[in-house]
Protein backbone atom coordinates (compact mmCIF):
# COMPACT_ATOMS: atom_id res chain seq x y z
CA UNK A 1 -46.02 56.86 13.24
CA UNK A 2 -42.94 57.94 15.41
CA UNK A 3 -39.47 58.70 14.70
CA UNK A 4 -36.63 57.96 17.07
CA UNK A 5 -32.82 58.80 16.55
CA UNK A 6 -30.22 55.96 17.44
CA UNK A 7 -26.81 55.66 17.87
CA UNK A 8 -24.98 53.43 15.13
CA UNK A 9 -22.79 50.58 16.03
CA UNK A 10 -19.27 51.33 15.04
CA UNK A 11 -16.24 49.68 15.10
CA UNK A 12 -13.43 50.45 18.07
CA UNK A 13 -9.97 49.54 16.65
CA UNK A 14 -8.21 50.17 19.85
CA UNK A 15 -10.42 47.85 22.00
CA UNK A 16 -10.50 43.72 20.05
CA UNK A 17 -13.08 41.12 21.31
CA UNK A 18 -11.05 39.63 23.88
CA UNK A 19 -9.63 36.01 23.93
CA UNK A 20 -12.12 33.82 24.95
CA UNK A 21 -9.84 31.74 27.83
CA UNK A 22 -11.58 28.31 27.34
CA UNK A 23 -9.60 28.23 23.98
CA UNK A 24 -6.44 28.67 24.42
CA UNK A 25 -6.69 26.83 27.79
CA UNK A 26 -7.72 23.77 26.33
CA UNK A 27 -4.85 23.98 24.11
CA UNK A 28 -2.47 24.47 26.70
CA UNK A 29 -3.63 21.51 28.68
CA UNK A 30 -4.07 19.16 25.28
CA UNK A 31 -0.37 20.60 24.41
CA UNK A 32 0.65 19.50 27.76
CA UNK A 33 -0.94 15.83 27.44
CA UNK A 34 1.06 15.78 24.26
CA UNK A 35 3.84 16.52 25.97
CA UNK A 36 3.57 13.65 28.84
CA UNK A 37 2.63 11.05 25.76
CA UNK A 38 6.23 11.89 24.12
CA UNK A 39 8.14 11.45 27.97
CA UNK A 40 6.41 8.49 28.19
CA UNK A 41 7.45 7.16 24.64
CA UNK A 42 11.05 8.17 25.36
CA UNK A 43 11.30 6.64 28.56
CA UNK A 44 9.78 3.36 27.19
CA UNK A 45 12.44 3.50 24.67
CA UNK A 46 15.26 4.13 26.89
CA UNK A 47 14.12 1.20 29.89
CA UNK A 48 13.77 -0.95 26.10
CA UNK A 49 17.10 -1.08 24.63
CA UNK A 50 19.17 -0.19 27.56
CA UNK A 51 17.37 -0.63 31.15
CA UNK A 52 17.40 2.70 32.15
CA UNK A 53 16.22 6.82 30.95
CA UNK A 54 17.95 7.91 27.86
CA UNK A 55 20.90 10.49 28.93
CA UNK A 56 19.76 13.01 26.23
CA UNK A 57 16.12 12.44 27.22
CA UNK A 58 16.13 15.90 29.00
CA UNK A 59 17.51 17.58 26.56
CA UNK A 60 15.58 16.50 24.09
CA UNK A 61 12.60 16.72 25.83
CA UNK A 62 13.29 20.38 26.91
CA UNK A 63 13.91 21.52 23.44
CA UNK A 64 11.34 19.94 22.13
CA UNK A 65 8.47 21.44 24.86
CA UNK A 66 10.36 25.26 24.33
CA UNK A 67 9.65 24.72 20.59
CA UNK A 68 5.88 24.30 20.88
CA UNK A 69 5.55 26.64 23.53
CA UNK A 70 6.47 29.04 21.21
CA UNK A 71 4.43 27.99 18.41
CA UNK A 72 1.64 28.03 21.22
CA UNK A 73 2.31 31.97 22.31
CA UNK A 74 2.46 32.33 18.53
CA UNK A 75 -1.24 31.40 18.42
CA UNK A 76 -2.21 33.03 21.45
CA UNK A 77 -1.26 36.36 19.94
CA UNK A 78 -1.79 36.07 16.30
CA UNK A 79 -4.67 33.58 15.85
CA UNK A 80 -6.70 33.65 19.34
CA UNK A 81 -9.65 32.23 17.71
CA UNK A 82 -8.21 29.18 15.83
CA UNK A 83 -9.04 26.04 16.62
CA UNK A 84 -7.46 24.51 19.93
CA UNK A 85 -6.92 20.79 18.08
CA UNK A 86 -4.29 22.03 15.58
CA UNK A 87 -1.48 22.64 17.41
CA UNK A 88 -1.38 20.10 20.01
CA UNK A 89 -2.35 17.42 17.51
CA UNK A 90 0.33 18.08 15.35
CA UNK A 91 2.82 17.99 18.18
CA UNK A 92 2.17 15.35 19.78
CA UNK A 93 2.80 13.64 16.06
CA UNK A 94 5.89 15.05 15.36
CA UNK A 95 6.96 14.06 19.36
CA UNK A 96 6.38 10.81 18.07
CA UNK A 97 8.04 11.03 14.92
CA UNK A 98 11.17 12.06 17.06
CA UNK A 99 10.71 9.23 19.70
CA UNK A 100 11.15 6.65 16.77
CA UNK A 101 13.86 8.82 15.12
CA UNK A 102 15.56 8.47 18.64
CA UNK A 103 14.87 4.73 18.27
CA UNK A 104 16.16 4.29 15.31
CA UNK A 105 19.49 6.06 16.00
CA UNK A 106 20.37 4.01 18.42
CA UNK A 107 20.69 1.18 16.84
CA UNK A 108 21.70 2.85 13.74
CA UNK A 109 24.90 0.21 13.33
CA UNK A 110 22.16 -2.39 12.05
CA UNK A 111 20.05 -0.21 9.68
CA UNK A 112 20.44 -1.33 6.31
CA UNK A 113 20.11 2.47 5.76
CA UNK A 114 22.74 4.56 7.38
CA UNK A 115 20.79 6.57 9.99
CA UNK A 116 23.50 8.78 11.82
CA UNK A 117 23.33 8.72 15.72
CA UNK A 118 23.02 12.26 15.54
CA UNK A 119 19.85 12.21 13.61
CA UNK A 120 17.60 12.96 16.50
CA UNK A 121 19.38 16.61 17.48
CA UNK A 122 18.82 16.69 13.57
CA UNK A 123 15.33 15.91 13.28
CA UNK A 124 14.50 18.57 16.77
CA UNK A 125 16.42 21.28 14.43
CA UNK A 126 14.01 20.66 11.63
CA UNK A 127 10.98 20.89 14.18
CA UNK A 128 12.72 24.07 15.18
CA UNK A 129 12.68 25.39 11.40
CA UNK A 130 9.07 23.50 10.61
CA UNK A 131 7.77 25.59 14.03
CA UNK A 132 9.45 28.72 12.97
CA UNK A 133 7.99 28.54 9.40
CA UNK A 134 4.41 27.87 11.32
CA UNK A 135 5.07 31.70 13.34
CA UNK A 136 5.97 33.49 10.10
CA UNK A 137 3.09 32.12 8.32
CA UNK A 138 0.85 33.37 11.24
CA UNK A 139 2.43 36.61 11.22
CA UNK A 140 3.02 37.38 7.85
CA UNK A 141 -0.66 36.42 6.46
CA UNK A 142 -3.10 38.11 8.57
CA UNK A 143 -6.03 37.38 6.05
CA UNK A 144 -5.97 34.02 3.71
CA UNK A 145 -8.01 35.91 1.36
CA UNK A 146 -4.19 37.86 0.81
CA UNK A 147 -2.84 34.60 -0.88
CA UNK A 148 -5.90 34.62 -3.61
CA UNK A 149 -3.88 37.48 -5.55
CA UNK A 150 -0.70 34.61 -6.44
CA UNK A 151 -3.01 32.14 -7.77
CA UNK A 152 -1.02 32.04 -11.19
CA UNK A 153 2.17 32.96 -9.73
CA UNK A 154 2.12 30.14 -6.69
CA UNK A 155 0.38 28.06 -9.72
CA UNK A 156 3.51 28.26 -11.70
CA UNK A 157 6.23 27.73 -8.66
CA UNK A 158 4.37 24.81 -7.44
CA UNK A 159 4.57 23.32 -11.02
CA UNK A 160 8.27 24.22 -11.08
CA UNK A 161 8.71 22.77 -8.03
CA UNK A 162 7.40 19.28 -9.32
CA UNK A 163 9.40 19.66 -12.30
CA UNK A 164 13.20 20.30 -11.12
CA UNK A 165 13.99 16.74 -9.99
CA UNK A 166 13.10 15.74 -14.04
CA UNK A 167 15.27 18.44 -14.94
CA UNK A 168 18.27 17.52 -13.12
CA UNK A 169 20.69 14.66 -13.43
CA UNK A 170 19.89 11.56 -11.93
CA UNK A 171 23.48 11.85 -10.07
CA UNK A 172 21.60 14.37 -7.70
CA UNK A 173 17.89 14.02 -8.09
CA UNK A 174 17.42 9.75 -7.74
CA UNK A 175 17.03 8.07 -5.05
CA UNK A 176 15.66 4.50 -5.28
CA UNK A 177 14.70 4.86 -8.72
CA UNK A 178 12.52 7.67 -8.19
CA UNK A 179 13.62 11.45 -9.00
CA UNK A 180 11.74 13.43 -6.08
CA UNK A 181 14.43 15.26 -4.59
CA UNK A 182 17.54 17.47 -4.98
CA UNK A 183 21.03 17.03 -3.90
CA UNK A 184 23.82 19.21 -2.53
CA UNK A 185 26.38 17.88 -1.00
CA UNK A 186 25.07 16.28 2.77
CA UNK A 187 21.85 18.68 2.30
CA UNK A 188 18.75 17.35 0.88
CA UNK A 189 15.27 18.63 -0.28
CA UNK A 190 12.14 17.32 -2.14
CA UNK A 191 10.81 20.22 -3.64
CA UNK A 192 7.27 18.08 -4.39
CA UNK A 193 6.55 19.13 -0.61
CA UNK A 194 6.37 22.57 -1.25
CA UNK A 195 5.22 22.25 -4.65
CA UNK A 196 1.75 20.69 -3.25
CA UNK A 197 0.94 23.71 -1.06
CA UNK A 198 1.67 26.45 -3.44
CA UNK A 199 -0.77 24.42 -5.74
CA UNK A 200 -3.47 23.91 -3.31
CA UNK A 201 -3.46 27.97 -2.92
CA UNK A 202 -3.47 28.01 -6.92
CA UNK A 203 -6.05 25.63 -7.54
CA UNK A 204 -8.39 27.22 -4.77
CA UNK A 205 -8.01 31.07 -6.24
CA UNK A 206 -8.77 29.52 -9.80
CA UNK A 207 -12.07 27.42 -8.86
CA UNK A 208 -13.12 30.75 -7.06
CA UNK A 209 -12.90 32.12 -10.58
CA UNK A 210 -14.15 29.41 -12.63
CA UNK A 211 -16.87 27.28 -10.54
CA UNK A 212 -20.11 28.25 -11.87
CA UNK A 213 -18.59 27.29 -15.57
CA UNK A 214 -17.47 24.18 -14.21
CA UNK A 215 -20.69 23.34 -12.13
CA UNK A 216 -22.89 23.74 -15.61
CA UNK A 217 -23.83 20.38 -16.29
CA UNK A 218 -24.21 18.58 -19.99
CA UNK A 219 -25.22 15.05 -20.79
CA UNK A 220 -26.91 12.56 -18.39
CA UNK A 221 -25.23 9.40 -18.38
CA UNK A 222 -26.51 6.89 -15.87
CA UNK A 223 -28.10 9.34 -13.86
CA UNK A 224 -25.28 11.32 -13.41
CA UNK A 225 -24.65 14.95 -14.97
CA UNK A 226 -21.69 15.10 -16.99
CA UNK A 227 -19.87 18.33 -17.38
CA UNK A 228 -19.63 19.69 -20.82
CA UNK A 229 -16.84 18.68 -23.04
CA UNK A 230 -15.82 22.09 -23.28
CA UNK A 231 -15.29 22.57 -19.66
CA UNK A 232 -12.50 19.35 -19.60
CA UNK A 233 -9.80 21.63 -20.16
CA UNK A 234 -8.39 21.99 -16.77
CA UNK A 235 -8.97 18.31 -15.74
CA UNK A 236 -7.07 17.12 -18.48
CA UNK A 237 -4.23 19.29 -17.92
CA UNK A 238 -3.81 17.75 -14.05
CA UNK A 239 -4.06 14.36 -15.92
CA UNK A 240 -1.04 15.31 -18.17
CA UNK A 241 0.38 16.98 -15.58
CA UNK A 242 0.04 13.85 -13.07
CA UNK A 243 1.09 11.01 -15.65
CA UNK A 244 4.29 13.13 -16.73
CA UNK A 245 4.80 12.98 -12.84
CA UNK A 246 4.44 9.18 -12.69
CA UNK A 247 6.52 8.41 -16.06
CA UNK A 248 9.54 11.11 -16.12
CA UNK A 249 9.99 10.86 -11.88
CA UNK A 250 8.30 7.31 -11.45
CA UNK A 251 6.60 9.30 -8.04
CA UNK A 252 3.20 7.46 -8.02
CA UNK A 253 2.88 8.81 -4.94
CA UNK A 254 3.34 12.47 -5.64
CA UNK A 255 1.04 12.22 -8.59
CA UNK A 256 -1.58 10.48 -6.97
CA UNK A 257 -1.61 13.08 -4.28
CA UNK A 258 -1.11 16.02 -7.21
CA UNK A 259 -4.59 14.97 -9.24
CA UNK A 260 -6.71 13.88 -6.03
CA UNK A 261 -6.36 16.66 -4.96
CA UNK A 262 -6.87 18.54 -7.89
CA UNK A 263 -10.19 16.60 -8.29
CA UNK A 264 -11.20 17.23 -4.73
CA UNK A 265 -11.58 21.15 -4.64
CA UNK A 266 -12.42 20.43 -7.47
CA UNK A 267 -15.76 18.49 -6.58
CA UNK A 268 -16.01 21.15 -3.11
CA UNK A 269 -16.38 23.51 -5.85
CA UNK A 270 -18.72 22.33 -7.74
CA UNK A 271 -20.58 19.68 -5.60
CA UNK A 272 -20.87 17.51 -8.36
CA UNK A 273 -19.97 13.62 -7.91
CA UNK A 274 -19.12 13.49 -12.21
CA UNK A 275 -15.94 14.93 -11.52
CA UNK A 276 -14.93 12.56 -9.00
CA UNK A 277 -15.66 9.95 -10.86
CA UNK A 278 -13.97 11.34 -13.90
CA UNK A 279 -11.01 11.95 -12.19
CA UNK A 280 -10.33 8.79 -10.76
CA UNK A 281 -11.01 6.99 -14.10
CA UNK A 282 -8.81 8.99 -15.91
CA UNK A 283 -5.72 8.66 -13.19
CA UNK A 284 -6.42 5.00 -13.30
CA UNK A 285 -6.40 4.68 -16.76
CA UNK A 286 -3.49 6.80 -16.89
CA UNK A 287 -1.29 4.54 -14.40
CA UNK A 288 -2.21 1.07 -16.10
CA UNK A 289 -1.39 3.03 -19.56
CA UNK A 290 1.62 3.79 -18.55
CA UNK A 291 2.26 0.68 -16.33
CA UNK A 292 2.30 -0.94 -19.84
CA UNK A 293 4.33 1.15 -21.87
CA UNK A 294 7.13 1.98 -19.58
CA UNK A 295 9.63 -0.94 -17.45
CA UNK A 296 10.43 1.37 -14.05
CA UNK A 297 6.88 1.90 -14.20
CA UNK A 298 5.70 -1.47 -14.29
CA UNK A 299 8.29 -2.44 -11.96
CA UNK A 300 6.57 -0.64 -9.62
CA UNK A 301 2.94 -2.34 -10.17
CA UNK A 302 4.55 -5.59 -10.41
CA UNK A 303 6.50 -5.66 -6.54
CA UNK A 304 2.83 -4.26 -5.53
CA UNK A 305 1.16 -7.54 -7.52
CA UNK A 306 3.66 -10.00 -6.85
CA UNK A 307 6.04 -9.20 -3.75
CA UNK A 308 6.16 -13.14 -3.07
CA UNK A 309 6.64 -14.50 -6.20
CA UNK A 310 10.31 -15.51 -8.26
CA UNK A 311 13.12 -13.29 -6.89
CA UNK A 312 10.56 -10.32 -5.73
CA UNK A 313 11.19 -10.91 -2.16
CA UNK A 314 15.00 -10.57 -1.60
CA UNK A 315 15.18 -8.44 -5.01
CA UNK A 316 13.05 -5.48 -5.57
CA UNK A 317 10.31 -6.00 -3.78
CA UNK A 318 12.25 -6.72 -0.43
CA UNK A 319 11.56 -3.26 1.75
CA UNK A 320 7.64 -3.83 1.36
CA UNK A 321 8.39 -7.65 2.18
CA UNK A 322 10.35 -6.64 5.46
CA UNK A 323 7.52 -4.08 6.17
CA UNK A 324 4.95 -6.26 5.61
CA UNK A 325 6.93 -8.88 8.34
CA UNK A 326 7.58 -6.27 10.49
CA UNK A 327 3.73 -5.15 11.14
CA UNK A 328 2.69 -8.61 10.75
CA UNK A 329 4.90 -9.24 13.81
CA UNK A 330 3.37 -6.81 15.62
CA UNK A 331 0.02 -8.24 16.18
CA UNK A 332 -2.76 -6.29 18.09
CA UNK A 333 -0.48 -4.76 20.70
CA UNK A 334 2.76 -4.76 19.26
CA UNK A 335 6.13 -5.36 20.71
CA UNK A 336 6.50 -1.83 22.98
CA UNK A 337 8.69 0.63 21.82
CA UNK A 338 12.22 -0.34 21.53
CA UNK A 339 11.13 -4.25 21.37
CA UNK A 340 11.15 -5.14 17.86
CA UNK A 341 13.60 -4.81 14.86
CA UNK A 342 12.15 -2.11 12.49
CA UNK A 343 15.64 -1.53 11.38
CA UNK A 344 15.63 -4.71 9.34
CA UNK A 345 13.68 -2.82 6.65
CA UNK A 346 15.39 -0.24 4.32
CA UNK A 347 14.44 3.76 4.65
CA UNK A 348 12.27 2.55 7.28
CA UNK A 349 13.40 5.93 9.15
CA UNK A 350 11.48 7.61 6.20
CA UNK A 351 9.38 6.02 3.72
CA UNK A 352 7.87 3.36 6.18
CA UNK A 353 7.99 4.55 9.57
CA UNK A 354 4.40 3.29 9.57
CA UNK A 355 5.76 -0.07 9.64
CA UNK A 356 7.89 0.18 12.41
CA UNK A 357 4.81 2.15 14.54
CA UNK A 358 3.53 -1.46 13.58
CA UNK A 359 5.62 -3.42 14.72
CA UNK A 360 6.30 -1.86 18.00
CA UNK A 361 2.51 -0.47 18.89
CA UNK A 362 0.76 -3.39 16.89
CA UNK A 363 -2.67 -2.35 15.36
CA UNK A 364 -3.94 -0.60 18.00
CA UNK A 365 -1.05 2.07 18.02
CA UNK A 366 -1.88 2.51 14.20
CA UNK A 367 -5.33 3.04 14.94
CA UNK A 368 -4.89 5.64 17.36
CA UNK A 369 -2.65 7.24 15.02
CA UNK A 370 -4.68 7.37 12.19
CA UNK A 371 -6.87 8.79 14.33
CA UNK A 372 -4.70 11.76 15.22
CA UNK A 373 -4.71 12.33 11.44
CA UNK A 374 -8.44 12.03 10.89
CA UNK A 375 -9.09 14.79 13.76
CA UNK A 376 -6.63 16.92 11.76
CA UNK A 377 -8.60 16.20 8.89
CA UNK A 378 -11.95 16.70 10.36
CA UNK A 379 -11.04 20.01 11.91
CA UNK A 380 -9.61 21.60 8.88
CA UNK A 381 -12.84 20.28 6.88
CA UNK A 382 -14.98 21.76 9.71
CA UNK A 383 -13.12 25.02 9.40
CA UNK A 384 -14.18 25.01 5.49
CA UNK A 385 -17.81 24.50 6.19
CA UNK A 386 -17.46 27.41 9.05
CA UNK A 387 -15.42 29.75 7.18
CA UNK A 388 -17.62 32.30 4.96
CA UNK A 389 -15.16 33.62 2.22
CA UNK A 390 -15.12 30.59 -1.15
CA UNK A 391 -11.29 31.46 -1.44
CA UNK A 392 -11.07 30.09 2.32
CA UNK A 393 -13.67 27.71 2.27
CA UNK A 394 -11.96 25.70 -0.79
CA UNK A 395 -8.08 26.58 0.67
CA UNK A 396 -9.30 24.69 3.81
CA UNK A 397 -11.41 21.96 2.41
CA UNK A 398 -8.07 21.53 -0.40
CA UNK A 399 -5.33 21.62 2.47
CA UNK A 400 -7.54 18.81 4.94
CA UNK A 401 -8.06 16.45 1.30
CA UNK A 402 -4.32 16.72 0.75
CA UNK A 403 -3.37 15.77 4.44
CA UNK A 404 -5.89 12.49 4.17
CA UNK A 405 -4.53 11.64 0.40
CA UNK A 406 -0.64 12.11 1.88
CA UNK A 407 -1.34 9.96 4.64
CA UNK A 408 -3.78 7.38 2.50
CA UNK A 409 -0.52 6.89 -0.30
CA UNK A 410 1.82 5.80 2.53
CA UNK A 411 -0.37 3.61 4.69
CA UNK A 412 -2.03 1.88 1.55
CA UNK A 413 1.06 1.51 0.07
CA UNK A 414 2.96 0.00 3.21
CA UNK A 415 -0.29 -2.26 3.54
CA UNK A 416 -0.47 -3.34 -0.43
CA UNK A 417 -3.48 -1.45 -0.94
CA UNK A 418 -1.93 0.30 -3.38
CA UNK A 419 1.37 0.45 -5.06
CA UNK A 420 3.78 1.75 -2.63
CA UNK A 421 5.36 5.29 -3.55
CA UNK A 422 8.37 7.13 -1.32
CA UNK A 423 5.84 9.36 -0.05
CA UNK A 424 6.68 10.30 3.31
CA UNK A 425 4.16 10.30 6.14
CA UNK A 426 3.55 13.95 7.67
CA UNK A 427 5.38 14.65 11.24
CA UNK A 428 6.77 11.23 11.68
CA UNK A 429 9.06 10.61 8.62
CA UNK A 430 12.80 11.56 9.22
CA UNK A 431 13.70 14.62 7.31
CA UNK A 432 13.03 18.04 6.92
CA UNK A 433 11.46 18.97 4.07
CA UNK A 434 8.36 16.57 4.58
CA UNK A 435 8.18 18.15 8.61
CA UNK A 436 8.79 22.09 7.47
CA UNK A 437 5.98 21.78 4.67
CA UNK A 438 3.63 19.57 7.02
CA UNK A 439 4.05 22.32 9.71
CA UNK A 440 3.37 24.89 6.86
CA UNK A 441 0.07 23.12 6.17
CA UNK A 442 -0.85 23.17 10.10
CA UNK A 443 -0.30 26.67 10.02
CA UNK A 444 -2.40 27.94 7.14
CA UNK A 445 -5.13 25.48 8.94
CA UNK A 446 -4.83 27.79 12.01
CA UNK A 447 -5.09 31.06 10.24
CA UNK A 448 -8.51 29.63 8.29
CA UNK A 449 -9.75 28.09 12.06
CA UNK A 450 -8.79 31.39 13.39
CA UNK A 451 -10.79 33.92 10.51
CA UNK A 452 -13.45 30.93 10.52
CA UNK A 453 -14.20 31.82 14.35
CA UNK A 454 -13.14 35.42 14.52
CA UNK A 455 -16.01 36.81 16.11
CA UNK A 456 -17.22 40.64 15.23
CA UNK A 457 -15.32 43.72 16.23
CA UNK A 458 -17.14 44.92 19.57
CA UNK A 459 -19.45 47.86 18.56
CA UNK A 460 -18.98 51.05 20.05
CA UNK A 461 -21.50 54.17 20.35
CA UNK A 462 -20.49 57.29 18.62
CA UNK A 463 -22.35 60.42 19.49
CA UNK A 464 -21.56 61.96 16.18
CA UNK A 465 -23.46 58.76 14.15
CA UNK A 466 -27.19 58.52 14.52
CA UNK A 467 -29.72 56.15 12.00
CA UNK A 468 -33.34 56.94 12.22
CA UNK A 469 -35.60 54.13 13.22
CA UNK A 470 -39.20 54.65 12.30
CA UNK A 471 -41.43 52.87 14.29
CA UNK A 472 -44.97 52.07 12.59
């Protein structure tokens, strides 16, 4: 037996494992594609409704590519190892978003709602703000595993946050029968978009806490292992929680969103299927309870049931009519951008933009936008299976479920799947608050991609360390 001294690997702080250039080429070049898919859009627009480029297409263009650029160095220098999807995918959605915005504007006379012809400068100042939010995030939180020390406190903002439209008067919280946002003045802002993220981040440091009570199992039911009756507390509280939502706001759509996905990290948590299946029992219960026993609520299930029947079409149920008409117009291909009349429906500029993407791309532009979300999705969910910390792993899994349940309340609401909600659809809905939280979420999806595929420090030899091996 022989005995050999060895240096010890140690860590170099002034020397970083260098950028690997593939990365954050291939974002450049998808972030440029992006950027050539959103010329094209405005340029079909402009030859559409007036033969010819729009004036302010430059402009808008410009300030729109200077505004991702940014957001791109951002990543370059902060988060070199997220994932090169993120960004570009969520730009080139938000350049559509814009595009339509644009659209809409200019034919804003005809809008049964008032849609100001300045509302594309508008929306390209909330990108600004929604980018700028995205570079503090990636600056400010250098580690996710920071955010898992605010579980209670972000837990009880995000719950404010849901509550304050109940709590104010309808004079400056309503809109459309539903109380989902606050009022001052010409400035709005619906707090629920805020409220979901600072929940995700709660419900994620709590499961860290609590998952092996939760995963213990108790009775088996139709081959399925129920948890025990004990461990119901917190699911029952996001019930309460969710039905207050849908009877005191009438926000199906919030508190759909607000117990899915509750039950979702949930379920990543645990792995086990009995919560899912409680969860959606209970919230479907809940909703038909309350359905019942309370008019605006029923009012709501009844345009979703019946949208053709008695006075439903030119009464209440009239904007899911028109959307319905409007996507139904499209056909496969659509009418091109700029070709049909979205404008017909009300908020179309907001709650269904989806129709109007419809109407003027047909079901093949829809596709290849739900598509755009579903690679969103799929990276972020990818990033939780890479990622090795459980605060992380659940943040990202939590953060990808709510982006899919966001985007599933619109379009199956818009397509009678489900009752439809004023949810607004991330990146393409007119507005701020929906685009600043959305670019929020994009953000903390970067910083997981980027600690996810953070390679090692580079080791370094230091004379003055030395392990023995022994060599047998």
């Amino acid at each position: 037996m022989s005995t050999i001294t060895a240096p010890t690997p140690a860590v170099d702080p002034d020397h970083p494992v260098p950028v690997a250039p593939g990365r954050r080429g291939a974002e450049l070049i998808m972030l440029v594609f992006a950027f050539a898919l959103v010329a094209f859009a405005f340029a079909n627009v402009g030859y559409s409704l007036k033969g010819r480029l729009p004036a302010s297409m430059a402009e808008y263009l410009a300030a729109f590519v200077v505004i991702m650029v940014a957001g791109h160095l951002t990543v370059r220098r902060f988060a070199p190892w997220a994932d090169p999807l993120l960004l570009p995918l969520a730009a080139l959605l938000n350049g559509l978003g814009i595009v339509m915005t644009y659209r809409l504007a200019t034919q804003g006379n005809l809008l049964s709602a008032e849609l100001s012809p300045s509302a594309t400068g508008i929306q390209i100042l909330y990108t600004a703000i929604g980018v700028g939010c995205f570079v503090a995030v990636l600056i400010l939180i250098r580690e996710p595993r920071v955010l898992q020390r605010y579980t209670y406190t972000l837990g009880a903002l995000g719950l404010l946050l849901l509550a304050l439209p109940a709590l104010l008067p309808a004079s400056i919280s309503e809109v459309y029968g539903a109380k989902i946002q606050i009022r001052l003045g010409t400035f709005t802002i619906q707090p629920e978009e805020f409220a979901k993220l600072a929940l995700a981040v709660s419900f994620a440091g709590y499961l860290v806490a609590k998952r092996d009570v939760l995963a213990l199992a108790g009775r088996r039911v139709l081959g399925i292992d129920l948890p025990r009756a004990r461990d119901l507390g917190p699911i029952l509280l996001a019930w309460a929680a969710s039905l207050l939502l849908l009877v005191f706001e009438s926000d199906i759509g919030t508190s759909a969103v607000f117990m899915g996905l509750f039950v979702a990290m949930l379920y990543i948590a645990t792995s086990r299927t009995s919560w899912l299946l409680i969860g959606f029992v209970m919230f479907v219960a809940g909703a038909f309870a309350a359905s019942k026993l309370f008019g605006h609520v029923g009012e709501r299930f009844d345009i979703w049931l019946h949208p053709f029947t008695g006075s439903n079409p030119e009464g209440n149920a009239y904007q899911l009519v028109q959307g319905l008409y409007g996507m139904a117009s499209g056909g496969l291909l659509g009418k091109g951008l700029g070709g049909g009349m979205p404008y017909i429906t009300p908020l179309v500029q907001s709650d269904l933009v989806f129709t109007a993407f419809g109407e003027e791309l047909g079901l093949a532009g829809l596709m290849a936008i739900l598509l755009i979300y579903a690679l969103i999705v799929q990276r972020g969910l990818r990033t939780a299976m890479s990622v090795k910390d459980p605060f992380s792993k659940l943040l990202a899994g939590g953060l990808s479920f709510m982006l899919a349940l966001q985007v599933f309340v619109i379009v199956g609401g818009v397509t009678r799947l489900i009752p439809l909600t004023g949810i607004t659809t991330p990146f393409l809905s007119q507005g701020g608050s929906s685009l600043v939280a959305s670019w929020i979420l994009i953000a903390l999806l970067v910083r997981l991609s980027d600690t996810a595929r953070r390679p090692p420090p580079r080791p370094i030899q230091d004379e003055g360390l030395t392990q023995v091996v022994t060599l047998r």
